[in-house]
PDB file of N, CA and C in Angstrom:
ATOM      1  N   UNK A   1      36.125  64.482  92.523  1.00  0.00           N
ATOM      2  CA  UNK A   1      37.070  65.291  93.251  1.00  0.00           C
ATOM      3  C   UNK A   1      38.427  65.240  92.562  1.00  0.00           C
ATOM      4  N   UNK A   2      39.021  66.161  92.805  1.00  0.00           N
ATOM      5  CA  UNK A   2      40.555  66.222  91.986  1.00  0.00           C
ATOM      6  C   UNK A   2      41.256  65.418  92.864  1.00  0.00           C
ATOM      7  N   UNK A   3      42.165  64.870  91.945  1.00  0.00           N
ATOM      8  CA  UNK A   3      43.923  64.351  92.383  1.00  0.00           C
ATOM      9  C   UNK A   3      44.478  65.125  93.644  1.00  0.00           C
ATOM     10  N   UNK A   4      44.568  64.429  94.652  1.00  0.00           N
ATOM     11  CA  UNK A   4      45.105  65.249  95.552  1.00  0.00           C
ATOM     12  C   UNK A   4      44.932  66.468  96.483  1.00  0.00           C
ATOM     13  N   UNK A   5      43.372  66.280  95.974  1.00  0.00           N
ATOM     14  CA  UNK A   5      42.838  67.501  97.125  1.00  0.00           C
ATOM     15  C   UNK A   5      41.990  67.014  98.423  1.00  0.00           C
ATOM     16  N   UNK A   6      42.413  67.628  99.413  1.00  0.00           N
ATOM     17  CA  UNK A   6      42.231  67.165 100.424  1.00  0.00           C
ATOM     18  C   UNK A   6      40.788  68.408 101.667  1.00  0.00           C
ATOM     19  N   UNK A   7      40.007  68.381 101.809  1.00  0.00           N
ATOM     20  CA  UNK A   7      39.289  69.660 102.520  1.00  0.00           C
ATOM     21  C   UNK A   7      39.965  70.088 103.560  1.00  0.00           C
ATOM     22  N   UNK A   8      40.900  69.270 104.208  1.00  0.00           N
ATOM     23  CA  UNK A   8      41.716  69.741 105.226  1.00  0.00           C
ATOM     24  C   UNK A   8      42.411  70.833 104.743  1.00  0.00           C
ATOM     25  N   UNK A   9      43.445  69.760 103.736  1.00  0.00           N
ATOM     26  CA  UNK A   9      44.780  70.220 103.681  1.00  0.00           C
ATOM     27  C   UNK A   9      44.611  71.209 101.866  1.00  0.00           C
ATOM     28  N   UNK A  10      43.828  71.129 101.510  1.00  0.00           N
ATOM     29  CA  UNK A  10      43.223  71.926  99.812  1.00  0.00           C
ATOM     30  C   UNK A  10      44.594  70.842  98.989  1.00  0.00           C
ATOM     31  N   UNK A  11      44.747  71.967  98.163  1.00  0.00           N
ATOM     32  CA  UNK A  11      45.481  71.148  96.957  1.00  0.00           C
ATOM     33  C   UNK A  11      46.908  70.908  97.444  1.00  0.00           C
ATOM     34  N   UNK A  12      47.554  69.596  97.773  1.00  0.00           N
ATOM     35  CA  UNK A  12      49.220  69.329  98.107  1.00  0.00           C
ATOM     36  C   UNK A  12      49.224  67.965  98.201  1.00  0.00           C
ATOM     37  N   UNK A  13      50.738  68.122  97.903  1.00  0.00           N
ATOM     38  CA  UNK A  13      51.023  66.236  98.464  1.00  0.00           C
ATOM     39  C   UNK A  13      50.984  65.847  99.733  1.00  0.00           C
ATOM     40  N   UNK A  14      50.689  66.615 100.526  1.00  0.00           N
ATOM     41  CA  UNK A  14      51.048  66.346 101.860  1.00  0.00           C
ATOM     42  C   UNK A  14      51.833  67.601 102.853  1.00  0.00           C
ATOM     43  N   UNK A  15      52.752  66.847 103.601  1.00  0.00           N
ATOM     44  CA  UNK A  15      53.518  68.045 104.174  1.00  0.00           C
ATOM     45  C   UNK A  15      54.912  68.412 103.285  1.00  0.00           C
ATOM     46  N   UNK A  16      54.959  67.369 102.374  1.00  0.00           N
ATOM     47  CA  UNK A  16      56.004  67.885 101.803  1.00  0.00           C
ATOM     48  C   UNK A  16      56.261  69.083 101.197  1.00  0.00           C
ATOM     49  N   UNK A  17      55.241  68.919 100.353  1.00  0.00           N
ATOM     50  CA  UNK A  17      54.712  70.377  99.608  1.00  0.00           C
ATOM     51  C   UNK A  17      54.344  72.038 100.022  1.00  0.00           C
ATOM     52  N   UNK A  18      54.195  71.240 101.647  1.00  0.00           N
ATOM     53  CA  UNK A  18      54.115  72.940 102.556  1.00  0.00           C
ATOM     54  C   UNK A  18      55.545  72.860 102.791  1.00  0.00           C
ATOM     55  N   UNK A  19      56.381  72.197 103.231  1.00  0.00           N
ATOM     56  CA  UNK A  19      57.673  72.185 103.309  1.00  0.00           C
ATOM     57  C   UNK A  19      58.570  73.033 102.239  1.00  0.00           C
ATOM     58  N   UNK A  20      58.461  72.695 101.088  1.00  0.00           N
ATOM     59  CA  UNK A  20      58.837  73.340 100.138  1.00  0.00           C
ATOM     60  C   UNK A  20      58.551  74.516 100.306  1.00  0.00           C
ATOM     61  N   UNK A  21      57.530  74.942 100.298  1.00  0.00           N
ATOM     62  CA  UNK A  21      56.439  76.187 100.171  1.00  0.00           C
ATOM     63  C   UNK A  21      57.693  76.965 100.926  1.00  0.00           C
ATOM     64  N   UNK A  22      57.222  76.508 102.324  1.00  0.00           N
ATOM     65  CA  UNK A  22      58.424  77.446 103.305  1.00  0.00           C
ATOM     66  C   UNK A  22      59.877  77.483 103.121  1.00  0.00           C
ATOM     67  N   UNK A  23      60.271  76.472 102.682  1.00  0.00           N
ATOM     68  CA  UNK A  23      61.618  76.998 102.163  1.00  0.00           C
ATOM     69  C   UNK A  23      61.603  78.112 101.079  1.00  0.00           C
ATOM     70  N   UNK A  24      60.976  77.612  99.966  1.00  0.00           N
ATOM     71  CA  UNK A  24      61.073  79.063  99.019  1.00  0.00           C
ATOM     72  C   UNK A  24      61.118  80.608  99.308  1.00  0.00           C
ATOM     73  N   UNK A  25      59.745  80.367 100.203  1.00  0.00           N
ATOM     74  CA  UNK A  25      59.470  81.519 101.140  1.00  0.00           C
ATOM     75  C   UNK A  25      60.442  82.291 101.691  1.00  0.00           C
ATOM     76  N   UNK A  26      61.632  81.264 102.129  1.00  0.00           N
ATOM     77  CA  UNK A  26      62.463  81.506 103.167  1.00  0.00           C
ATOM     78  C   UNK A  26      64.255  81.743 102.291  1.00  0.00           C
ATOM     79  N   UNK A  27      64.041  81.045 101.498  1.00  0.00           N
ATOM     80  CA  UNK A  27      64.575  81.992 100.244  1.00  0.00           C
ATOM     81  C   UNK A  27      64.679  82.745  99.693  1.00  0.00           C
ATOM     82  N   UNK A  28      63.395  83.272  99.302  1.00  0.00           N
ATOM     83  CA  UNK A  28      62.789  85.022  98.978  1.00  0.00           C
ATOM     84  C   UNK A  28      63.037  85.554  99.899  1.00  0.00           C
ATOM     85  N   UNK A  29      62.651  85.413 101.191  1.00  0.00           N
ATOM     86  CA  UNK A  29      63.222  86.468 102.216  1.00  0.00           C
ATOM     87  C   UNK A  29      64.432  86.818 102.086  1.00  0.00           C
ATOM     88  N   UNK A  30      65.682  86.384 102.014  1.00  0.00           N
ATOM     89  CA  UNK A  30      66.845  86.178 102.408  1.00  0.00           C
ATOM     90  C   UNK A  30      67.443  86.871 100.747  1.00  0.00           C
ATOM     91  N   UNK A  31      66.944  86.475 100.038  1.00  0.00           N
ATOM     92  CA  UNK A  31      67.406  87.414  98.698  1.00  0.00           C
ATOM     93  C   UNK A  31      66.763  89.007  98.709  1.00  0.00           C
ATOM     94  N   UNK A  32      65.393  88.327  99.002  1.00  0.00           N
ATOM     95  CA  UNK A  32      65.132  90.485  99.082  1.00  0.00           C
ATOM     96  C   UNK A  32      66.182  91.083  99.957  1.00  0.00           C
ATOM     97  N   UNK A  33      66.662  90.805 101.113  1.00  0.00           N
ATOM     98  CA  UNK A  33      67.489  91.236 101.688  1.00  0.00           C
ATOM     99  C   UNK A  33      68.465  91.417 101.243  1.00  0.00           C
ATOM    100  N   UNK A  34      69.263  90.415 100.926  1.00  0.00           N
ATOM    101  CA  UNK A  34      70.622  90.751  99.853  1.00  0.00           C
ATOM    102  C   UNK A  34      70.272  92.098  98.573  1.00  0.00           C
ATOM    103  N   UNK A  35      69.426  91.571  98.138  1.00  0.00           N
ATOM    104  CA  UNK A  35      68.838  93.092  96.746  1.00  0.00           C
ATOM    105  C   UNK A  35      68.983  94.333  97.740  1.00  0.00           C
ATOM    106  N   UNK A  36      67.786  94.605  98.569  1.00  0.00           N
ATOM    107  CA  UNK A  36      68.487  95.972  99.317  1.00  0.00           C
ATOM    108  C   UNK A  36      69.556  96.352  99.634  1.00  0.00           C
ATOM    109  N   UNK A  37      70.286  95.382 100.789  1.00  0.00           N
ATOM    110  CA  UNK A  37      71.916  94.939 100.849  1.00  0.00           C
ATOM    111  C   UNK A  37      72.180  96.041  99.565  1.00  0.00           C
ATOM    112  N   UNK A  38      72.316  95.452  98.548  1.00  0.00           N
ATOM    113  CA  UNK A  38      73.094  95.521  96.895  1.00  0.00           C
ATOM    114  C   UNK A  38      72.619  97.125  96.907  1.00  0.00           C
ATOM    115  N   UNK A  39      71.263  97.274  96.715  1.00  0.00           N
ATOM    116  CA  UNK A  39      70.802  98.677  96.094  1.00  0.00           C
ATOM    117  C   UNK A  39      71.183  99.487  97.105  1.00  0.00           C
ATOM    118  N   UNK A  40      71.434  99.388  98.538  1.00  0.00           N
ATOM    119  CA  UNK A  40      72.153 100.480  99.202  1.00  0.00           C
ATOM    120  C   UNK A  40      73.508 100.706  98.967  1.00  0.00           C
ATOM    121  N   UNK A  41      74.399  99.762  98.578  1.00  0.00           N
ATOM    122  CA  UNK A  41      75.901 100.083  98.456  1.00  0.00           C
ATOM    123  C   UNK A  41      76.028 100.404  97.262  1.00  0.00           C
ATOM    124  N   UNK A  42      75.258 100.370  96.026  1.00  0.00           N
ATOM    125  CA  UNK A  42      75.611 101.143  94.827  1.00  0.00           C
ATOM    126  C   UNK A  42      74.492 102.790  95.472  1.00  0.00           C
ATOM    127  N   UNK A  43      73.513 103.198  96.027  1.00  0.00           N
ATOM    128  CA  UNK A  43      72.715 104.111  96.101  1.00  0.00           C
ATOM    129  C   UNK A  43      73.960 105.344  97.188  1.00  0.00           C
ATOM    130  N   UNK A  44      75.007 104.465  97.664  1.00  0.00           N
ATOM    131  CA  UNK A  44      76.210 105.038  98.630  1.00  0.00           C
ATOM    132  C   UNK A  44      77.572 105.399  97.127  1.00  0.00           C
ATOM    133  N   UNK A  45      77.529 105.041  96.145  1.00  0.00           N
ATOM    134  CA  UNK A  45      78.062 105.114  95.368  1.00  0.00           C
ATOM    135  C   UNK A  45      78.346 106.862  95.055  1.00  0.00           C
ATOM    136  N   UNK A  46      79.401 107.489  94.551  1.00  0.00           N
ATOM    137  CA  UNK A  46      78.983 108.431  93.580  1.00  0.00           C
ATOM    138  C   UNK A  46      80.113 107.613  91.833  1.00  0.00           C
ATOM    139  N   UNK A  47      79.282 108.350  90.814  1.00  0.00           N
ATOM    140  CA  UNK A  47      79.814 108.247  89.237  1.00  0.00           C
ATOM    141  C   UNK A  47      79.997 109.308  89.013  1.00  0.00           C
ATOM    142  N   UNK A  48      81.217 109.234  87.802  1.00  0.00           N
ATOM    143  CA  UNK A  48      82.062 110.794  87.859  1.00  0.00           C
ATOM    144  C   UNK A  48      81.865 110.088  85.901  1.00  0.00           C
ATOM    145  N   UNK A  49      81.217 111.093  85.503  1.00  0.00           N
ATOM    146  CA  UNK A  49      81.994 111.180  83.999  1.00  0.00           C
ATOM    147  C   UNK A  49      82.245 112.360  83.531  1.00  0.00           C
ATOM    148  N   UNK A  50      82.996 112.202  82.110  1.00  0.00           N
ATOM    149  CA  UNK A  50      83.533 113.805  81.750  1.00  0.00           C
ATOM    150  C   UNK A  50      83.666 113.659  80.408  1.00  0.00           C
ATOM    151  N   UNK A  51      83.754 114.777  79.876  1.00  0.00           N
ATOM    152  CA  UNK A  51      82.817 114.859  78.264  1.00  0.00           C
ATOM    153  C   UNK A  51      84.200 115.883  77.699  1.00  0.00           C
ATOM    154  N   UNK A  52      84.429 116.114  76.881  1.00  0.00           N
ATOM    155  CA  UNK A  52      85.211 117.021  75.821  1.00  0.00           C
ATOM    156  C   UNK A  52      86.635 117.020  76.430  1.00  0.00           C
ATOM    157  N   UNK A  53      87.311 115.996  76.667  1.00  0.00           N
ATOM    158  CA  UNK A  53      88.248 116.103  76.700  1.00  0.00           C
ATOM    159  C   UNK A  53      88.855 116.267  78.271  1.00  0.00           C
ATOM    160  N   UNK A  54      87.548 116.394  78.952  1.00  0.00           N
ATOM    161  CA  UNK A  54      87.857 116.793  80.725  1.00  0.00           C
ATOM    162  C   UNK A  54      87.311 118.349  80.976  1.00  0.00           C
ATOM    163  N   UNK A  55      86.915 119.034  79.507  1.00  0.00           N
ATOM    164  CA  UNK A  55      86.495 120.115  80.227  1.00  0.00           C
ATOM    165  C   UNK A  55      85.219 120.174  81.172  1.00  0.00           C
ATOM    166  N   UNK A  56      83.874 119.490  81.305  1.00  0.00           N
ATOM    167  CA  UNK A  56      83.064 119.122  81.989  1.00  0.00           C
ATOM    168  C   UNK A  56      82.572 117.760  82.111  1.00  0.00           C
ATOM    169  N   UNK A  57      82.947 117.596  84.096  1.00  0.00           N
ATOM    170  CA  UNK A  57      82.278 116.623  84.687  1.00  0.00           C
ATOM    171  C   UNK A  57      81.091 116.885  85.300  1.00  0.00           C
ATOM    172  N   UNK A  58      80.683 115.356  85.239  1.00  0.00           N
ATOM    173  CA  UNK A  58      79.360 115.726  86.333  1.00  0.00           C
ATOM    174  C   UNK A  58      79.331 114.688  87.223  1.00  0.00           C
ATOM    175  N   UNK A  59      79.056 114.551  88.445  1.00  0.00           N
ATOM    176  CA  UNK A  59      79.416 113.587  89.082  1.00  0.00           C
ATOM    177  C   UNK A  59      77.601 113.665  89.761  1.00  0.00           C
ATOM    178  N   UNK A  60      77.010 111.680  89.859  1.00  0.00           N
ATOM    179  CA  UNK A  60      76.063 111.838  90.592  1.00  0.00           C
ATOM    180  C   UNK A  60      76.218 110.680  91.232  1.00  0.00           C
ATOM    181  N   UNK A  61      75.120 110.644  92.100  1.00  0.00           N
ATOM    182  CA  UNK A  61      75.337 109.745  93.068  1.00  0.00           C
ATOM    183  C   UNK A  61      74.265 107.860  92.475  1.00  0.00           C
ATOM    184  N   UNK A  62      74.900 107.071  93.568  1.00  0.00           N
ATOM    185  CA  UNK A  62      73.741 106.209  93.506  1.00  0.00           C
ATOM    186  C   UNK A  62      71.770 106.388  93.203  1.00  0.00           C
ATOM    187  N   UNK A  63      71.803 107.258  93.645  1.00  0.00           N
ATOM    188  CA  UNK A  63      70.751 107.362  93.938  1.00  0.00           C
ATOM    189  C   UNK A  63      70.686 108.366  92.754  1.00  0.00           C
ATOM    190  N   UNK A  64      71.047 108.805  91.622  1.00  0.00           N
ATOM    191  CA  UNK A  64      70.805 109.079  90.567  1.00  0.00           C
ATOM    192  C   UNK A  64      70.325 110.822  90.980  1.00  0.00           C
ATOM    193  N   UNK A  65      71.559 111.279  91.920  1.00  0.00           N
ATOM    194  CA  UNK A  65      71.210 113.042  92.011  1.00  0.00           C
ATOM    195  C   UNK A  65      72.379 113.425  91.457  1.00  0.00           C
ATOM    196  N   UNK A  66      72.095 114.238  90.677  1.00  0.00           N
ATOM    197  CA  UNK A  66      73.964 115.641  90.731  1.00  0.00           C
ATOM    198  C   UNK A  66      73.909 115.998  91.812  1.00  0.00           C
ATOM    199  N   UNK A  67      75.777 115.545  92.048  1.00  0.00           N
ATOM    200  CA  UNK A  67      76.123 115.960  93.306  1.00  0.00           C
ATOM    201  C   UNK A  67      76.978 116.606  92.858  1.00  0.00           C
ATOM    202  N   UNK A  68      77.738 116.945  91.620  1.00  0.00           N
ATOM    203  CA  UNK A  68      79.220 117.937  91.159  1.00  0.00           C
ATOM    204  C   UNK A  68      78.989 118.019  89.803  1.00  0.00           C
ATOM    205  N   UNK A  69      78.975 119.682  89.353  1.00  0.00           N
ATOM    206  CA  UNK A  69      79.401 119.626  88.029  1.00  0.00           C
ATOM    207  C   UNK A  69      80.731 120.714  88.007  1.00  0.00           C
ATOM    208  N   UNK A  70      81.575 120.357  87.277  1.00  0.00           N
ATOM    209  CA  UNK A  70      82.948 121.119  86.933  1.00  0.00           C
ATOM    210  C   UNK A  70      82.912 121.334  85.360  1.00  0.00           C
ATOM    211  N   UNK A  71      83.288 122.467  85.482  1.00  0.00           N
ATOM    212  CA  UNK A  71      83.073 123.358  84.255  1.00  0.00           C
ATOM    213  C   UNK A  71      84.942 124.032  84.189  1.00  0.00           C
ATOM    214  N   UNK A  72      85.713 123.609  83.066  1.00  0.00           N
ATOM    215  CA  UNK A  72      86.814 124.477  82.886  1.00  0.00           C
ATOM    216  C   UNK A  72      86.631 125.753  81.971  1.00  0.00           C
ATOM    217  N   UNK A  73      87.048 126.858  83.306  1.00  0.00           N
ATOM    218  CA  UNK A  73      87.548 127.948  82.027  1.00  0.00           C
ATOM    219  C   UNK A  73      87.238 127.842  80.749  1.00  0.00           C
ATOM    220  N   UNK A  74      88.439 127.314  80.216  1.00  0.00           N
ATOM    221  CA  UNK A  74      88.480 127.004  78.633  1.00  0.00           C
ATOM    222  C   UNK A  74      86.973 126.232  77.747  1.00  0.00           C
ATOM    223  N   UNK A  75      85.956 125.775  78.223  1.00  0.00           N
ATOM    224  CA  UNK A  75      84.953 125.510  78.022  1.00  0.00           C
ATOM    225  C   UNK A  75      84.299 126.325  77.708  1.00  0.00           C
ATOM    226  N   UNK A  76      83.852 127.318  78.380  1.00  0.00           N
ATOM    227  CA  UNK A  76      82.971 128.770  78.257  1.00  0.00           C
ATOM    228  C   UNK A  76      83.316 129.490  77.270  1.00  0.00           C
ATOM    229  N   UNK A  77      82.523 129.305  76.102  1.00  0.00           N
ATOM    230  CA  UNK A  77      82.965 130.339  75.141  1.00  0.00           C
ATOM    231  C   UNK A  77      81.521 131.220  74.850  1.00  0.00           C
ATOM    232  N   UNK A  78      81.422 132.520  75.227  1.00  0.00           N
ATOM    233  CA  UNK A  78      80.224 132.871  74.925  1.00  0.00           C
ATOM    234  C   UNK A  78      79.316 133.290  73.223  1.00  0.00           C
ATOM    235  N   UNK A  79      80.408 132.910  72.648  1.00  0.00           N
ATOM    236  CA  UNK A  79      79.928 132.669  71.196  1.00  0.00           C
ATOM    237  C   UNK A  79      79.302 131.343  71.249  1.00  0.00           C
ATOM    238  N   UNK A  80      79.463 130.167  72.019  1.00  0.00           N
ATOM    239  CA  UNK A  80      79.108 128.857  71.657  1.00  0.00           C
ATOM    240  C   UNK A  80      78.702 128.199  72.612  1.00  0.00           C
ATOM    241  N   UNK A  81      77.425 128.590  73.396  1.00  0.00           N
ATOM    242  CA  UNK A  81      77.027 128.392  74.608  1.00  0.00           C
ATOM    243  C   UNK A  81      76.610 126.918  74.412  1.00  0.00           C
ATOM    244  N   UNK A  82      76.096 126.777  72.825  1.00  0.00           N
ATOM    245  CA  UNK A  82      75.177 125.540  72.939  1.00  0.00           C
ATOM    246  C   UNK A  82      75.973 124.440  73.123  1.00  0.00           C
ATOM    247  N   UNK A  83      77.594 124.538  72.451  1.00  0.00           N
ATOM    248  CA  UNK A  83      78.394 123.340  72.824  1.00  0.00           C
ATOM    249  C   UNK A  83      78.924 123.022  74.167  1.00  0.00           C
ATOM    250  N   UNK A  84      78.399 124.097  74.981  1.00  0.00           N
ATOM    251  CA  UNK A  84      78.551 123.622  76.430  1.00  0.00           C
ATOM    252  C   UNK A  84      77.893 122.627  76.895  1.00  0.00           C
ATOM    253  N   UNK A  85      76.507 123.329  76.554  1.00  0.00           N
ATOM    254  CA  UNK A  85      74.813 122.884  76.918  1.00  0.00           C
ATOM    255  C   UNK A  85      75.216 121.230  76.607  1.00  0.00           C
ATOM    256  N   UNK A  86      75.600 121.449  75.347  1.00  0.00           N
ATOM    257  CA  UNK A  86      75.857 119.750  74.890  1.00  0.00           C
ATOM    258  C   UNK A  86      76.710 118.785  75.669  1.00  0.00           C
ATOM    259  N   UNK A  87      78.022 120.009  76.107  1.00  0.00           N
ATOM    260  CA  UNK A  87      78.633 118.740  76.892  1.00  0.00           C
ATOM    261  C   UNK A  87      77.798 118.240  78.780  1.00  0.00           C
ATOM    262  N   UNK A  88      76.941 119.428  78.625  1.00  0.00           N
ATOM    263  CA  UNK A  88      76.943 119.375  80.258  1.00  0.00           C
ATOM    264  C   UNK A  88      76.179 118.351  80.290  1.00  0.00           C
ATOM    265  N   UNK A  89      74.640 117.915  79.521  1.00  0.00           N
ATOM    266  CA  UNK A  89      74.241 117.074  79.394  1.00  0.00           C
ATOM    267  C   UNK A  89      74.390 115.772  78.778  1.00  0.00           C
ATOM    268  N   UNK A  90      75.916 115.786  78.455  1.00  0.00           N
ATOM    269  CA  UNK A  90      76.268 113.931  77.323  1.00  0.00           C
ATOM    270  C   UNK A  90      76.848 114.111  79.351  1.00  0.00           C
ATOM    271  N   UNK A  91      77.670 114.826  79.916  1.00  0.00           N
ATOM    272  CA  UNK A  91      78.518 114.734  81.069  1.00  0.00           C
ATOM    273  C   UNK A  91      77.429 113.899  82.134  1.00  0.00           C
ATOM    274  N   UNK A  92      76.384 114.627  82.340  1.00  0.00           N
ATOM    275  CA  UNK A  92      75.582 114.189  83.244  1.00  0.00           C
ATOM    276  C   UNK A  92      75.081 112.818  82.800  1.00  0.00           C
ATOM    277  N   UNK A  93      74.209 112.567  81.472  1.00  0.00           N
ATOM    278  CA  UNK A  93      73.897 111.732  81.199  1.00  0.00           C
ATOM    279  C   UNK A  93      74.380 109.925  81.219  1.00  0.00           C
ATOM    280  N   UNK A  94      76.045 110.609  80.611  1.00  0.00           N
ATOM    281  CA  UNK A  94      76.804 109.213  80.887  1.00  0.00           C
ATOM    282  C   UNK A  94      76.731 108.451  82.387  1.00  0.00           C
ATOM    283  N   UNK A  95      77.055 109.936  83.247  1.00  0.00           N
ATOM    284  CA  UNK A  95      77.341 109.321  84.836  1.00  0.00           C
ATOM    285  C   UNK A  95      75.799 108.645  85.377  1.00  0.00           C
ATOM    286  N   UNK A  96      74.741 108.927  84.746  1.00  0.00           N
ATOM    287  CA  UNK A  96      73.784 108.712  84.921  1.00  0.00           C
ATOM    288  C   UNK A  96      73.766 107.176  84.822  1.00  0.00           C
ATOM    289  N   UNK A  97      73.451 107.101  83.453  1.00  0.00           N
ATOM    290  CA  UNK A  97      74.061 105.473  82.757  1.00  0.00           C
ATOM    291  C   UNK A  97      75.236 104.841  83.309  1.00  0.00           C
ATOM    292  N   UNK A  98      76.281 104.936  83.972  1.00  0.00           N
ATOM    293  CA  UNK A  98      77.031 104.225  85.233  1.00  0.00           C
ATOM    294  C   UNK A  98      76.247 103.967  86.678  1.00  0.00           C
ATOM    295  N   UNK A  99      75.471 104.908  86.620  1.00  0.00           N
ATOM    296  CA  UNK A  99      74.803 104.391  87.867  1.00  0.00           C
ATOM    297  C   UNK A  99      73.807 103.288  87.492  1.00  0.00           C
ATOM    298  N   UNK A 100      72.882 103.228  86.499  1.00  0.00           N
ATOM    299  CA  UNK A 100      72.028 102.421  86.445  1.00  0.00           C
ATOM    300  C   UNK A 100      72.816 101.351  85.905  1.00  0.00           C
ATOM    301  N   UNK A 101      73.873 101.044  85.603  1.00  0.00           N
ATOM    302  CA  UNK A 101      74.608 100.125  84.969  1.00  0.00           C
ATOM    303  C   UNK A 101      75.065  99.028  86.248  1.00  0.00           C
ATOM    304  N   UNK A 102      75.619 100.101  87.262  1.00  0.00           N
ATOM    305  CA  UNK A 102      75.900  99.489  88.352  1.00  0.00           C
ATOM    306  C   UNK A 102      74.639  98.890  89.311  1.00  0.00           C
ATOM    307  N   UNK A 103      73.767  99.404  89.153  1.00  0.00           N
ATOM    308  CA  UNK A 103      72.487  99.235  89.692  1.00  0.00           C
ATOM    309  C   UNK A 103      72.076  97.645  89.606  1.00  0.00           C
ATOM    310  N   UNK A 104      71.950  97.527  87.706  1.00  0.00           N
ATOM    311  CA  UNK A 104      71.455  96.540  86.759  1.00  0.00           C
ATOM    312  C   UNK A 104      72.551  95.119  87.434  1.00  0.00           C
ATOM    313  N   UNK A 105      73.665  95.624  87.051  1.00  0.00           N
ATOM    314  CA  UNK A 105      74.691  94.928  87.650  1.00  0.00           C
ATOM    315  C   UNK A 105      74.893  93.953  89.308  1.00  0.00           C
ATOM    316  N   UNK A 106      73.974  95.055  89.822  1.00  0.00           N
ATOM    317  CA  UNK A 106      74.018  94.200  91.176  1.00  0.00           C
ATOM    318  C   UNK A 106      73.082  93.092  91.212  1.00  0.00           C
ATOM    319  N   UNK A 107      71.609  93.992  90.800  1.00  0.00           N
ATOM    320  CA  UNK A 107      70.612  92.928  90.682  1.00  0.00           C
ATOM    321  C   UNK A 107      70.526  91.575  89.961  1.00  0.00           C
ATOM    322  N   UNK A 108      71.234  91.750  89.133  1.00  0.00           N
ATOM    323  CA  UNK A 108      71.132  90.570  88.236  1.00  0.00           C
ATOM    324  C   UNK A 108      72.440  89.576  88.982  1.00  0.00           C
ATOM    325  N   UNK A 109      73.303  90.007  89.665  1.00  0.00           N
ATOM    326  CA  UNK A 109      74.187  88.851  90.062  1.00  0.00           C
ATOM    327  C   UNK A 109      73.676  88.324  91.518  1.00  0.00           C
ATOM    328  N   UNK A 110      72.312  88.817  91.548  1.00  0.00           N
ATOM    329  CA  UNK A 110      71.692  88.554  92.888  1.00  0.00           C
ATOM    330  C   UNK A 110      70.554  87.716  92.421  1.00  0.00           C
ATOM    331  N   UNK A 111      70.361  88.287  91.275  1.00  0.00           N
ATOM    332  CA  UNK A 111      68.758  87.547  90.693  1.00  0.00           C
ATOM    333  C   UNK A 111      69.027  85.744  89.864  1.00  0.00           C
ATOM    334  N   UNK A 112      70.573  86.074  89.457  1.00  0.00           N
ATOM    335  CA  UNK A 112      71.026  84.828  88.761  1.00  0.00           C
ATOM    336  C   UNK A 112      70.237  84.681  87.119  1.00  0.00           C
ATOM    337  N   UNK A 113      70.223  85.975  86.914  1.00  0.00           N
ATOM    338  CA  UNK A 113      69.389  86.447  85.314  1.00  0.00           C
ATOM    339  C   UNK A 113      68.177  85.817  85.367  1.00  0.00           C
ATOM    340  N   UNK A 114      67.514  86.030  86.490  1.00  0.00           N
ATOM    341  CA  UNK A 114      65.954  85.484  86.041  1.00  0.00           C
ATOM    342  C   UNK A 114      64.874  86.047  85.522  1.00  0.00           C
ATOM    343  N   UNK A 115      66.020  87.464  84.796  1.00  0.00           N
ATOM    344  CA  UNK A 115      65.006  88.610  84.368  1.00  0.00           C
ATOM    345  C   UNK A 115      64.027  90.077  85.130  1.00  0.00           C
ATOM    346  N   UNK A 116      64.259  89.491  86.473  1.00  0.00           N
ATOM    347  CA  UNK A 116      63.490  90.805  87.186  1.00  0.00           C
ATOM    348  C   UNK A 116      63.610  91.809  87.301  1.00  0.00           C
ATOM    349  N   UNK A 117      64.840  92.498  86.909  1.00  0.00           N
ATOM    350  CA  UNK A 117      65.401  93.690  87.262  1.00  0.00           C
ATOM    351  C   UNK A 117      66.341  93.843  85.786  1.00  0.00           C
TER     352      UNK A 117
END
């Protein structure tokens, strides 16, 4: 028979070891909570970035939707549609990458870098 196994109680030292058990347990609970906590107040967030100088923003939210794009006048040139195209998507993209930045950011000062997120 193995070290410490018991048919009652299977593999532990005793009660200590369920003791533990439930604390951990009871640890994990209490951090998943905090993580949601976290991922709702950045998902309440909006990110604003802006590309060429300020002629187009795009603003999205936590939750990684466009909620605003602003387009100046002076942007629209219909000879050069594609350098719009370009800014609208570096515009969106960046604010994008602030959100998941902030995202990354929460989790990990919740996780204590243990890699999960």
């Amino acid at each position: 028979m193995a070290k410490g196994y018991s048919a009652r109680r299977g593999f532990s030292n005793g009660s200590g070891a369920a003791m533990k058990q439930a604390a951990m347990q009871q640890q994990l609970a209490k951090m998943q909570e905090e993580l949601t906590k976290k991922q709702q107040e950045v998902e309440e967030k909006t990110f604003t970035a802006s590309v060429g100088g300020g002629a187009v923003s795009a603003t999205v939210s936590g939750k990684k939707e466009l909620t605003a794009l602003a387009i100046r006048p002076e942007a629209v040139d219909p000879d050069d549609v594609e350098m719009l195209q370009d800014m609208v998507i570096s515009a969106v993209n960046e604010a994008l990458r602030q959100a998941d930045d902030a995202m990354s950011a929460g989790m990990s000062a919740l996780t204590g870098g243990l890699g999960l997120f």
